[in-house]
Protein backbone atom coordinates (compact mmCIF):
# COMPACT_ATOMS: atom_id res chain seq x y z
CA UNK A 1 28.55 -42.75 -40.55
CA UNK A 2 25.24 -41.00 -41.55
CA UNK A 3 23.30 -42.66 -39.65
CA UNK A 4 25.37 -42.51 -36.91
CA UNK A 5 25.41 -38.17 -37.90
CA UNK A 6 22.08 -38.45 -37.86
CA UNK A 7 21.33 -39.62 -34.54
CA UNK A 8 23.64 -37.16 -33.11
CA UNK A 9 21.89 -34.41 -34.90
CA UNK A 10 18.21 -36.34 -33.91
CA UNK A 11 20.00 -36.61 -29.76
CA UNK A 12 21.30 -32.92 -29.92
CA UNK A 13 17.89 -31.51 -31.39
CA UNK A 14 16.05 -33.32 -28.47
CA UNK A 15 18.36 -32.25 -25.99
CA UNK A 16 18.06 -28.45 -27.20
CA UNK A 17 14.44 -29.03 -26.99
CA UNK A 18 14.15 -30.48 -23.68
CA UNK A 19 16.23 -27.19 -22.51
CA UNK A 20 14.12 -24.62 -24.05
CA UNK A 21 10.87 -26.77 -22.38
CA UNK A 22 12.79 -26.81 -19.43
CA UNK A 23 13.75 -23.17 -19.49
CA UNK A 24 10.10 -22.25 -20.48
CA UNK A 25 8.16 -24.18 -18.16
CA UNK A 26 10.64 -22.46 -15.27
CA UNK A 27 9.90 -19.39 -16.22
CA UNK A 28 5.54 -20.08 -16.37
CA UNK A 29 6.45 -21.52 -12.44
CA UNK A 30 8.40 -18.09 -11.40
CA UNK A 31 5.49 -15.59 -12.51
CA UNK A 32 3.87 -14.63 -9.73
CA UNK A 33 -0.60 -14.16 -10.41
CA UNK A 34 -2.72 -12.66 -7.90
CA UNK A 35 -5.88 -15.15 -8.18
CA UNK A 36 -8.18 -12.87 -6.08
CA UNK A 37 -8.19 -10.29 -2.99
CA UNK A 38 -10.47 -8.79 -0.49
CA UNK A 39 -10.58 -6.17 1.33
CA UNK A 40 -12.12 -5.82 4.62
CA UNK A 41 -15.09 -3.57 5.93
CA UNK A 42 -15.50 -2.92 9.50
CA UNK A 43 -19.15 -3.40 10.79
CA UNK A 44 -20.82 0.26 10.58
CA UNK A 45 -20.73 0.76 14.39
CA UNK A 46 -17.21 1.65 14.54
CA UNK A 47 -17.40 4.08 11.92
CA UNK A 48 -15.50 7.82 13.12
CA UNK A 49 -18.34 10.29 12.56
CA UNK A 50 -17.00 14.36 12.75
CA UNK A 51 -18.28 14.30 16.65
CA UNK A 52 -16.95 11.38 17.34
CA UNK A 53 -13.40 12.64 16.47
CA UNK A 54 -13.77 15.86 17.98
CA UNK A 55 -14.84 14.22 21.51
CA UNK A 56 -11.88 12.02 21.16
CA UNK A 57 -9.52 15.31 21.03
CA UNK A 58 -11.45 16.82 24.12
CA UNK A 59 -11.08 13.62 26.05
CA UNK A 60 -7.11 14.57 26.18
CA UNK A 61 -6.71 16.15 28.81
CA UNK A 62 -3.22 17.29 28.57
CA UNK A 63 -3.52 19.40 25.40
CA UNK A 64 -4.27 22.87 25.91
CA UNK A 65 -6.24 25.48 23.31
CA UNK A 66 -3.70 25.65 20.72
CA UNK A 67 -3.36 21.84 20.49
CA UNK A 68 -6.94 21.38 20.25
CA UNK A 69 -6.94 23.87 17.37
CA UNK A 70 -3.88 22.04 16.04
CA UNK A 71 -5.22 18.68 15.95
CA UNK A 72 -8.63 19.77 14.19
CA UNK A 73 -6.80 21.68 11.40
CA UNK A 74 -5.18 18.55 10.49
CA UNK A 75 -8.14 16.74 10.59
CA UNK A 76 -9.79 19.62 8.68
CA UNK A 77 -7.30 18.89 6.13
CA UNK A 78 -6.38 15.07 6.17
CA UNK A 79 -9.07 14.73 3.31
CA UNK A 80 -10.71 11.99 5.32
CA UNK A 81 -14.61 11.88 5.06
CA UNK A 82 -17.63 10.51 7.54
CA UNK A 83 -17.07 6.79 6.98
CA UNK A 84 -13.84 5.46 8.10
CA UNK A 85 -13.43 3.30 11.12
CA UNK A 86 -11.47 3.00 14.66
CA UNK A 87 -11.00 0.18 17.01
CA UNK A 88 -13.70 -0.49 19.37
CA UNK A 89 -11.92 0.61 23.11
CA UNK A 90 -11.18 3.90 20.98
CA UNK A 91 -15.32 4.41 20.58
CA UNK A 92 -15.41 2.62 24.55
CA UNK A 93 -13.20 5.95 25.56
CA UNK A 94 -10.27 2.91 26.80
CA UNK A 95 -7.73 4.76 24.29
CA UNK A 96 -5.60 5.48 27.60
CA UNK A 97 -5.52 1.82 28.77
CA UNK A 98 -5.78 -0.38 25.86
CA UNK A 99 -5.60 -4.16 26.95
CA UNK A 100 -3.94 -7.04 24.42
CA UNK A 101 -7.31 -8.44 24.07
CA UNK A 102 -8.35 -5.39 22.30
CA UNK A 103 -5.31 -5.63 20.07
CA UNK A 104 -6.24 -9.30 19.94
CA UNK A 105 -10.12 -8.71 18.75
CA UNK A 106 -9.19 -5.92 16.60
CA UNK A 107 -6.89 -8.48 14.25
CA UNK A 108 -9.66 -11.28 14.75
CA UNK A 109 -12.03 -9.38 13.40
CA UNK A 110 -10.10 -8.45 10.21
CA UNK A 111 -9.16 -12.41 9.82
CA UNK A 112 -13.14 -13.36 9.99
CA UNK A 113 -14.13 -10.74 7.59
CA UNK A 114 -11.31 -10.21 5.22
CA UNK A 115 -10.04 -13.69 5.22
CA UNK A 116 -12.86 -15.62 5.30
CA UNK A 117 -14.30 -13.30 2.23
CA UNK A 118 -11.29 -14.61 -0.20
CA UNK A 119 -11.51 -17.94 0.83
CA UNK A 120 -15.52 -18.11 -0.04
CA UNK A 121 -14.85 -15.77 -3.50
CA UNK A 122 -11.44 -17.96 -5.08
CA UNK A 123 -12.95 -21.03 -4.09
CA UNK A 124 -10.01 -22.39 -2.65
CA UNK A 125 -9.58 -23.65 1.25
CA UNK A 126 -7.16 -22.69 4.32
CA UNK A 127 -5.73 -26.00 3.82
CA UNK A 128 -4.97 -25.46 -0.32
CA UNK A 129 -2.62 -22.56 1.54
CA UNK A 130 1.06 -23.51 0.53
CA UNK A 131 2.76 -20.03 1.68
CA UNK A 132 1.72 -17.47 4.60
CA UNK A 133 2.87 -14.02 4.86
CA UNK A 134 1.45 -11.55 7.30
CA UNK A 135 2.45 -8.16 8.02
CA UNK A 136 1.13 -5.57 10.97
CA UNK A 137 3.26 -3.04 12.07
CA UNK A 138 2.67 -2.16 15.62
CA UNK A 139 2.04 -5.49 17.10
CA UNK A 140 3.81 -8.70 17.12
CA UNK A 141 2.35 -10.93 19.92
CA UNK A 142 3.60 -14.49 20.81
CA UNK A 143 2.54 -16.91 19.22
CA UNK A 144 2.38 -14.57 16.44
CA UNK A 145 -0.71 -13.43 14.34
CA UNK A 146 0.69 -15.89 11.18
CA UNK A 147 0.14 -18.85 13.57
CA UNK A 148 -3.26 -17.09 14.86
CA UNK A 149 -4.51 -17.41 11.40
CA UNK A 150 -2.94 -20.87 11.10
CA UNK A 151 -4.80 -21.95 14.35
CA UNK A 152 -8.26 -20.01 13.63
CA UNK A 153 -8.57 -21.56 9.80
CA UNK A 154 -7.04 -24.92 10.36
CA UNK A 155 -4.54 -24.39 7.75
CA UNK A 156 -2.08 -27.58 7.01
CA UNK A 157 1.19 -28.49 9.19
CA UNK A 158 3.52 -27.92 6.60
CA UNK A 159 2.35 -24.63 5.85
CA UNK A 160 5.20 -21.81 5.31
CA UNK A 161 4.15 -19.01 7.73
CA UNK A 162 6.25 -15.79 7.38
CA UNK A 163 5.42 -12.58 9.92
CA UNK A 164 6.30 -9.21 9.22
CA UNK A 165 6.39 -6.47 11.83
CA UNK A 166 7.90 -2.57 12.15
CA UNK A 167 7.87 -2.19 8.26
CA UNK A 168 5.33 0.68 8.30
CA UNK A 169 3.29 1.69 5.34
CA UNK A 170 4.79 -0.11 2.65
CA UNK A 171 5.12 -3.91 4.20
CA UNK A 172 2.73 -4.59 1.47
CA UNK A 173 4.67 -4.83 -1.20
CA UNK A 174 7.08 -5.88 0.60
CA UNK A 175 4.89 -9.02 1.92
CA UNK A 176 4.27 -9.42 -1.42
CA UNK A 177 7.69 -9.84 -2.65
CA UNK A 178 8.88 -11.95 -0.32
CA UNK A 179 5.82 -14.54 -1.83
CA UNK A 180 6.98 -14.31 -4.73
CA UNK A 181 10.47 -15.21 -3.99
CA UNK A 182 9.31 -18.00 -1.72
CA UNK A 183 6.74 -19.00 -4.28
CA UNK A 184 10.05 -19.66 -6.97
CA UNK A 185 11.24 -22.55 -4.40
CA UNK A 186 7.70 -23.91 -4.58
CA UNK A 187 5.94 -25.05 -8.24
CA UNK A 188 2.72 -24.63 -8.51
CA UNK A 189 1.55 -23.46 -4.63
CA UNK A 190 -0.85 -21.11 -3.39
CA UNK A 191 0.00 -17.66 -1.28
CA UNK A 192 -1.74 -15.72 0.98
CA UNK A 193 -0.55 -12.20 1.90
CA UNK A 194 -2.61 -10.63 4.92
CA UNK A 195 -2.00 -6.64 5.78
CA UNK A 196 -3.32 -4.68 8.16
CA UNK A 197 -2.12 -2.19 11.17
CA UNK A 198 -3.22 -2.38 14.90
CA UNK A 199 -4.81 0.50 16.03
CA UNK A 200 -6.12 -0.31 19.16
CA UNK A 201 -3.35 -0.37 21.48
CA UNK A 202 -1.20 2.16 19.53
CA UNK A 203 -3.25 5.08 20.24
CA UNK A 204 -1.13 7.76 20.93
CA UNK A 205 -2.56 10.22 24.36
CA UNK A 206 0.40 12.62 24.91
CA UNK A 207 0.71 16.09 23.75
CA UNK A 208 3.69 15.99 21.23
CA UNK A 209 2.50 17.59 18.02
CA UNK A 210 4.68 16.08 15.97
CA UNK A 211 2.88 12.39 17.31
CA UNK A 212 -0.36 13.51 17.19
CA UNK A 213 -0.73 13.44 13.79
CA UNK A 214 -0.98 9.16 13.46
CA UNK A 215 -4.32 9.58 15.70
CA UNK A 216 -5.81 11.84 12.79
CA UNK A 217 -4.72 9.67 10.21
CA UNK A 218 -4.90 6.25 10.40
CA UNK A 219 -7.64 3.91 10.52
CA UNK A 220 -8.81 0.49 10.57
CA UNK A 221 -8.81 -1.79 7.47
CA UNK A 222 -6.90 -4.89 6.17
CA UNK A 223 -6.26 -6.95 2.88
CA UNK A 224 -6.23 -10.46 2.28
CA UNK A 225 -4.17 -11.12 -1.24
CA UNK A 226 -4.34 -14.89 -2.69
CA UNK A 227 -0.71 -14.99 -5.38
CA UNK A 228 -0.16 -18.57 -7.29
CA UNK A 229 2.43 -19.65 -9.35
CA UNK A 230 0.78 -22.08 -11.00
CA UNK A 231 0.55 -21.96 -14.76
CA UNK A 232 -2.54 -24.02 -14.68
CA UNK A 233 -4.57 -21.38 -12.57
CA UNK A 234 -3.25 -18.22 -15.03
CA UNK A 235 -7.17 -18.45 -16.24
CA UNK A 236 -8.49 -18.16 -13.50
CA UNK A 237 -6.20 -14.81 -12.04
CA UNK A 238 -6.77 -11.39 -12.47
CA UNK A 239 -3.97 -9.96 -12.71
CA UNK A 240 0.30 -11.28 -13.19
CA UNK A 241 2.83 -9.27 -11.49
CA UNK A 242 5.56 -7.89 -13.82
CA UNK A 243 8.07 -6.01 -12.16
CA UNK A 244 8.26 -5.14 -8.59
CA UNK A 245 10.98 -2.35 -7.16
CA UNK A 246 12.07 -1.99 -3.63
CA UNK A 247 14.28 1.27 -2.22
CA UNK A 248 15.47 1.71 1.55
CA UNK A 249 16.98 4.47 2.65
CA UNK A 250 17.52 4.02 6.33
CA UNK A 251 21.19 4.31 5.91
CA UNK A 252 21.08 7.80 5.74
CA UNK A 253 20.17 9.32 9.48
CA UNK A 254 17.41 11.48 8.65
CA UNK A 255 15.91 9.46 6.75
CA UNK A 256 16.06 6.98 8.88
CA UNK A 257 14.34 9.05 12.25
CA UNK A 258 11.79 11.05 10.29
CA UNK A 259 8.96 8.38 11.01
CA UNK A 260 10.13 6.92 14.61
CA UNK A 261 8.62 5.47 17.30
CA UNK A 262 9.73 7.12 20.65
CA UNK A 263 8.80 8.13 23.74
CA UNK A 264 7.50 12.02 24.39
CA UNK A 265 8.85 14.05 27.30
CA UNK A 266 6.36 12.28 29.61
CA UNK A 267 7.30 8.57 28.41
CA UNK A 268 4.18 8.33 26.43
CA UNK A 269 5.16 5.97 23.19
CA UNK A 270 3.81 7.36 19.62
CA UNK A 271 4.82 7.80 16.25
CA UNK A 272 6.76 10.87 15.43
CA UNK A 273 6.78 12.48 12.09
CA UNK A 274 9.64 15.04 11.38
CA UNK A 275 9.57 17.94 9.30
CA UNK A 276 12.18 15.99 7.23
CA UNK A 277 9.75 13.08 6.34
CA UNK A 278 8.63 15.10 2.69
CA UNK A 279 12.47 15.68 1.94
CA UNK A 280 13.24 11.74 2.63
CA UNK A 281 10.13 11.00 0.67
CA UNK A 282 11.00 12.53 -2.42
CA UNK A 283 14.42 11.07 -2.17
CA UNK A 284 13.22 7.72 -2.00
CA UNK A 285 10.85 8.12 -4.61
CA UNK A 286 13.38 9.68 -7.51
CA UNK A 287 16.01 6.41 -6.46
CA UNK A 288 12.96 3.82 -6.77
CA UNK A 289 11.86 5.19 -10.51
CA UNK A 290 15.25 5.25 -11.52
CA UNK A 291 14.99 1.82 -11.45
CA UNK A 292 11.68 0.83 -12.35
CA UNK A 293 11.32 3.46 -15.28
CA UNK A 294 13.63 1.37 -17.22
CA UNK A 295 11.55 -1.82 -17.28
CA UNK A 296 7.96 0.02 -17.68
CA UNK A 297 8.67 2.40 -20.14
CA UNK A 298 8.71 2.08 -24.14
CA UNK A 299 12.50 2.58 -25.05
CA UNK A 300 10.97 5.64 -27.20
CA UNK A 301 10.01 7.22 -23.93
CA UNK A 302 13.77 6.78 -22.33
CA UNK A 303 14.84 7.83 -25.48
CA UNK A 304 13.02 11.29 -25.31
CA UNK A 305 14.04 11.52 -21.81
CA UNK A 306 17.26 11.11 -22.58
CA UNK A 307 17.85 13.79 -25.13
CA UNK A 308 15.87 16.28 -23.09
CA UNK A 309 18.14 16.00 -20.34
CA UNK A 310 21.36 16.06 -22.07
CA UNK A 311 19.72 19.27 -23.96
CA UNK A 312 19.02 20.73 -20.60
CA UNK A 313 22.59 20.20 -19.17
CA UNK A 314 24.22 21.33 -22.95
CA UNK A 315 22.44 24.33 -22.64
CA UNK A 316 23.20 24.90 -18.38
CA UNK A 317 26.90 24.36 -19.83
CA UNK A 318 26.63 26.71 -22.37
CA UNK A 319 25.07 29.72 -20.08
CA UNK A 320 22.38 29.98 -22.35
CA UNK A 321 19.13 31.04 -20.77
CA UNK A 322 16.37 28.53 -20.08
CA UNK A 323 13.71 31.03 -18.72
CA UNK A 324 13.63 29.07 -15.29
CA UNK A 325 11.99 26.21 -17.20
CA UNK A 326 11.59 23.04 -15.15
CA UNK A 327 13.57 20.11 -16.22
CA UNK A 328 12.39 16.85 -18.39
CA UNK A 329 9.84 14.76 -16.75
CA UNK A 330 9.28 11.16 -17.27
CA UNK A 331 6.02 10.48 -18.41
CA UNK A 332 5.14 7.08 -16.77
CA UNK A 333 1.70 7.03 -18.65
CA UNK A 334 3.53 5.85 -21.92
CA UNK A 335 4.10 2.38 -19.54
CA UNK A 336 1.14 2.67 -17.39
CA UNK A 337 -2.67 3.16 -17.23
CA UNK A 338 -3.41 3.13 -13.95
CA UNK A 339 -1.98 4.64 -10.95
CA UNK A 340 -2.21 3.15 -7.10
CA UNK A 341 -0.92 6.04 -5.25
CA UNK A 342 -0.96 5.34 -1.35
CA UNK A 343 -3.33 7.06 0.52
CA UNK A 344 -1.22 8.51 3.17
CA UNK A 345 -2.35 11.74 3.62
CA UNK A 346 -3.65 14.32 1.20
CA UNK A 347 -0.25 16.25 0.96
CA UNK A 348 1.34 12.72 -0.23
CA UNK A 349 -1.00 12.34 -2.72
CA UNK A 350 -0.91 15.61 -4.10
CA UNK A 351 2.99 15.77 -4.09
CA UNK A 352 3.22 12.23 -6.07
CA UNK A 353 0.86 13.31 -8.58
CA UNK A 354 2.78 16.56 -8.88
CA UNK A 355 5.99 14.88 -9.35
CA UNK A 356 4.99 12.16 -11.84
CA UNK A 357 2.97 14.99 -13.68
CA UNK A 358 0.05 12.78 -13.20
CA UNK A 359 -3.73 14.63 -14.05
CA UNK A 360 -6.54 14.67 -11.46
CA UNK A 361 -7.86 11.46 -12.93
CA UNK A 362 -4.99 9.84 -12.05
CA UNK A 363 -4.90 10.09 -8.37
CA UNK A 364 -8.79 9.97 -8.01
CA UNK A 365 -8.50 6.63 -6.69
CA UNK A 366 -6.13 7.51 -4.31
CA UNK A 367 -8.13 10.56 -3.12
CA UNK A 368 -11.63 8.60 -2.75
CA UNK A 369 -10.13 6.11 -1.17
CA UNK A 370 -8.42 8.36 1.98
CA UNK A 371 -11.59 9.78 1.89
CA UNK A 372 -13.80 6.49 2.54
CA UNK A 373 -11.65 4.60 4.60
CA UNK A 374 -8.37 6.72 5.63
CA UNK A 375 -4.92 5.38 5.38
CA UNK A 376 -5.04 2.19 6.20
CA UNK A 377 -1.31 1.56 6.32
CA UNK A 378 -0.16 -1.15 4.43
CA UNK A 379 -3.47 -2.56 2.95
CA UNK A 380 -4.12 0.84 1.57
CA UNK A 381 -3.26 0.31 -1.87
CA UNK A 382 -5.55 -2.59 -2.44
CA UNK A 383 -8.50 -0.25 -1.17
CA UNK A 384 -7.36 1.66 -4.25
CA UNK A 385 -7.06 -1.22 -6.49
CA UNK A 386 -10.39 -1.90 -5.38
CA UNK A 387 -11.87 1.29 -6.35
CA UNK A 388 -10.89 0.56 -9.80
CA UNK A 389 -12.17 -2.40 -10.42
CA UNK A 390 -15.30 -1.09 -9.04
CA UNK A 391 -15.72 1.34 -11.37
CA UNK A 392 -14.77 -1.29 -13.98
CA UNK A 393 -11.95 0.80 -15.04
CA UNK A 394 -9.63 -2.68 -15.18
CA UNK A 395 -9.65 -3.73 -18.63
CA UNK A 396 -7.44 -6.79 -19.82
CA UNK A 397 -4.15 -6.02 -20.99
CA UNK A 398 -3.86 -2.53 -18.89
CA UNK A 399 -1.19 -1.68 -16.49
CA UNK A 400 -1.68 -0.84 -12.98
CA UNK A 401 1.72 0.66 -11.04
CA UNK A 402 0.77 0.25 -7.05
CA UNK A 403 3.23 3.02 -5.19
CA UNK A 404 4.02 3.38 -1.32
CA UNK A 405 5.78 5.17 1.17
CA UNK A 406 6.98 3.71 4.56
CA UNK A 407 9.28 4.51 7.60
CA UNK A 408 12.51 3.26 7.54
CA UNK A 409 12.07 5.42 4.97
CA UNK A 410 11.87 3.19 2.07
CA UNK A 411 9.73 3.76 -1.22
CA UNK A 412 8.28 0.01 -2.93
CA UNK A 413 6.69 -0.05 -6.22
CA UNK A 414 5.04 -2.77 -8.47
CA UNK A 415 3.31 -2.97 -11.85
CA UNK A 416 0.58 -5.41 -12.25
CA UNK A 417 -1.05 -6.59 -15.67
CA UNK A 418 -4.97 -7.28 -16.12
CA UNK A 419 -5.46 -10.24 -17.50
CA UNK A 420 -8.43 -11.42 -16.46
CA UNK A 421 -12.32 -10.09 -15.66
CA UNK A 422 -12.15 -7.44 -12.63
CA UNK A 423 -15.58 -6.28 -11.94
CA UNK A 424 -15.59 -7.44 -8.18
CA UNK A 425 -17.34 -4.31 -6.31
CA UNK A 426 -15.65 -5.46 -3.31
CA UNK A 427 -15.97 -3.29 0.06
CA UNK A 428 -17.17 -0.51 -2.51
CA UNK A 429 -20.29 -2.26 -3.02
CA UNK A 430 -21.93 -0.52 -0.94
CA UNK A 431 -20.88 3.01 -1.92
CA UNK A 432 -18.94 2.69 -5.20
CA UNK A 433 -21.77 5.49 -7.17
CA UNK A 434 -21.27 7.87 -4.77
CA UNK A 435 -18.08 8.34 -5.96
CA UNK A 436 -16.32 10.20 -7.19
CA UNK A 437 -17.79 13.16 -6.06
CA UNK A 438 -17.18 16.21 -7.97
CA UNK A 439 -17.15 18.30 -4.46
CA UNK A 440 -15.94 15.89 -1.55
CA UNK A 441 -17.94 17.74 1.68
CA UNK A 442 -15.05 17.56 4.28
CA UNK A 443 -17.56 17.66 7.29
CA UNK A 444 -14.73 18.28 9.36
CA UNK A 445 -14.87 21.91 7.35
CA UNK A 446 -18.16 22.25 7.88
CA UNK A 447 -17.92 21.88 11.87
CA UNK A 448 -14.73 23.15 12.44
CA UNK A 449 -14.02 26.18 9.99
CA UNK A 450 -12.88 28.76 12.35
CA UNK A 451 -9.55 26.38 12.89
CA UNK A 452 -8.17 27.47 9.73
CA UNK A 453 -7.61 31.15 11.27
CA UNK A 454 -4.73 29.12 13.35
CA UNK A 455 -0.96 29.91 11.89
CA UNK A 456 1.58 27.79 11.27
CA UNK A 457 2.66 25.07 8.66
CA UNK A 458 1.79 21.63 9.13
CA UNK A 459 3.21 18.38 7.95
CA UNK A 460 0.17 16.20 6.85
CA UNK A 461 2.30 12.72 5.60
């Protein structure tokens, strides 16, 4: 019998083993590593210089004095700089009849820069692409843009293409996570996530205020993001993806219709932003920490949270008086050292980093990056991302939590960790030490100062 026990024991131990290999080896396959990225930089002739976007408002011919004066305050206060760039029928005054083959060029363009750039810096091919996912808003032409890039790069047969449109700002992350959960299905493959918005035909020539406001803020740009699940490649990556948080919010109506494309009075087709959009914002935001705070922060820091806010409501209960102090804040930086903020507008930046009682430093990237390239929709973050490791501010081991804000109105977050060299200078490389700039010179202010005699609040999102 004992050696009969001990074979059991010898059979059971093996199997347990096998398990926890098993079990192990799963879990390697299901992280998700970004292996490299690249953002892309429009050629220098399409860059939006202060005249430029003040002949572009005179060329309207249905706005009147106090819609001139409207549009330059906004662009007096978007926080947007000399150097950011617009599709080319835009600078070819064509912005009121925009043909698909400048839609068409625009997204080519991004692909041969952008693209093309990750696939010479990883060192991997189209054809070593196992996964496709491509998002752009605003224009989903048939066949669509994944099989464009499929066709232009020669990319295999069995490749997974996924494409994304009408997710707004934040299809990013949410490109991103879809990846990964297609990556899970698929050991040890390779996935590229391409973002970018199209500008070109989506130009908006009414006189709606309320629409106007996309023209002033966005811009062109793109990322190209290269994810692996392969434990044999972790080396190699920058970064592993720990945690990654999605809200929506559409069910609620006004939430749902303060970023909506409609037509105006005159059956022009824009984007309209709603007083309501900061309200819905906020909303989204508070329901999309609740459930990332948990898995980013020390259990110290939940702790401390905790027993501030039951002190608060104790002492609401108790009519004691609290001297109108604000309520307990999470501090986030206990979990994370870095802070992607997307570059929507200077109000959104400034209201985030109010909120998450985040310093100046914090949001710099964020700021310097609307500044030198605009918001660029859903590649915006990685322009941020970018400016950090540029200023080699990435160090192994650090956390970086990548925030965004789309219609719908949903609010995505993820937290990346370093763990490789990031030094790349990217599209900074250029212009990385001018930055940051104690004073950013808003040439728009400099032109156009006598706007901001011109009442009236504006919604800058």
């Amino acid at each position: 019998m004992e050696p009969l026990l001990l074979l059991t024991v010898l059979l059971l131990a093996h199997a347990v083993a096998c398990m926890v290999c098993t079990a192990v080896a799963r879990r390697r396959r299901s992280r998700c590593y970004l292996v490299d990225y690249a953002c892309h930089k429009p050629s220098d002739d399409r860059k939006v210089s202060t005249e430029m976007a003040g002949r572009v408002i005179e060329r309207n011919n249905l706005l009147g004095l106090p819609d001139y004066r409207f549009l330059l305050r906004v662009i007096v206060r978007s926080g947007i700089g000399e150097e950011s760039y617009c599709p080319r029928n835009i600078l070819e005054c064509r912005e009121h009849a925009p043909t698909h083959r400048d839609a068409l060029d625009e997204m080519d363009a991004f692909f041969d820069d952008a693209i093309a750039e990750l696939f010479r810096r990883s060192g991997f091919g189209p054809r070593d692409v196992d996964v496709l996912v491509v998002n752009v808003c605003m224009f989903s032409p048939a066949p669509s843009l994944a099989c464009r890039i499929v066709h232009r790069f020669g990319m295999r047969e069995d490749v997974a293409a996924y494409n994304l449109s009408g997710m707004g700002c934040s299809a990013g992350l949410i490109s991103l996570d879809l990846a990964r959960n297609v990556l899970r299905t698929r050991p040890t493959s390779l996935a590229l996530v391409v973002s970018s918005e199209s500008i070109a035909p989506n130009w908006y020539t009414g006189a709606d205020r309320s629409m106007m406001l996309g023209n002033c803020l966005f811009r062109c740009g793109g990322s190209a993001v290269l994810l692996t699940n392969d434990p044999s490649l972790r080396g190699r990556a920058k970064m592993v993806l720990r945690h990654l948080v999605r809200t929506n919010t559409a069910a609620d109506d006004e939430a749902h219709t303060c970023a909506l494309q409609r037509e105006d009075g005159n059956g022009r087709v824009g984007i309209s932003l709603s007083k309501a959009l900061p309200k819905a914002a906020v909303r989204a935001l508070t329901l999309n920490l609740r459930r990332l705070a948990p898995r980013v922060l020390p259990v110290s820091e939940i702790m401390r949270f905790a027993a501030r806010h039951a002190s608060k409501k104790l002492l609401s209960r108790m009519h004691v008086n609290t001297d109108g102090r604000p309520g307990p804040m999470i501090n986030l930086k206990t979990g994370v050292e870095h802070f992607c903020v997307h570059p929507g507008g200077a109000k959104v930046i400034e209201a985030v980093k109010h909120s998450l009682g985040l310093h100046a430093d914090d949001v710099e990237p964020s700021q310097m990056t609307l500044h030198r390239w605009g918001n660029t929709s859903a590649s915006s973050l990685w322009y941020v991302l970018s400016y950090m490791e540029a200023k080699g501010r990435l160090k192994r081991g650090d956390r970086a939590l990548m925030l965004t804000f789309g219609s719908g109105f949903k609010c995505n977050s993820c937290l990346w960790e370093v763990t490789g060299y990031m030094a790349d200078k990217g599209a900074w490389a250029d212009c990385i030490d001018e930055y940051p700039s104690e004073i950013i010179t808003n040439p728009y202010l400099d032109k156009y100062s006598w706007v901001n005699e011109v009442q009236g609040d504006i919604v800058v999102f």
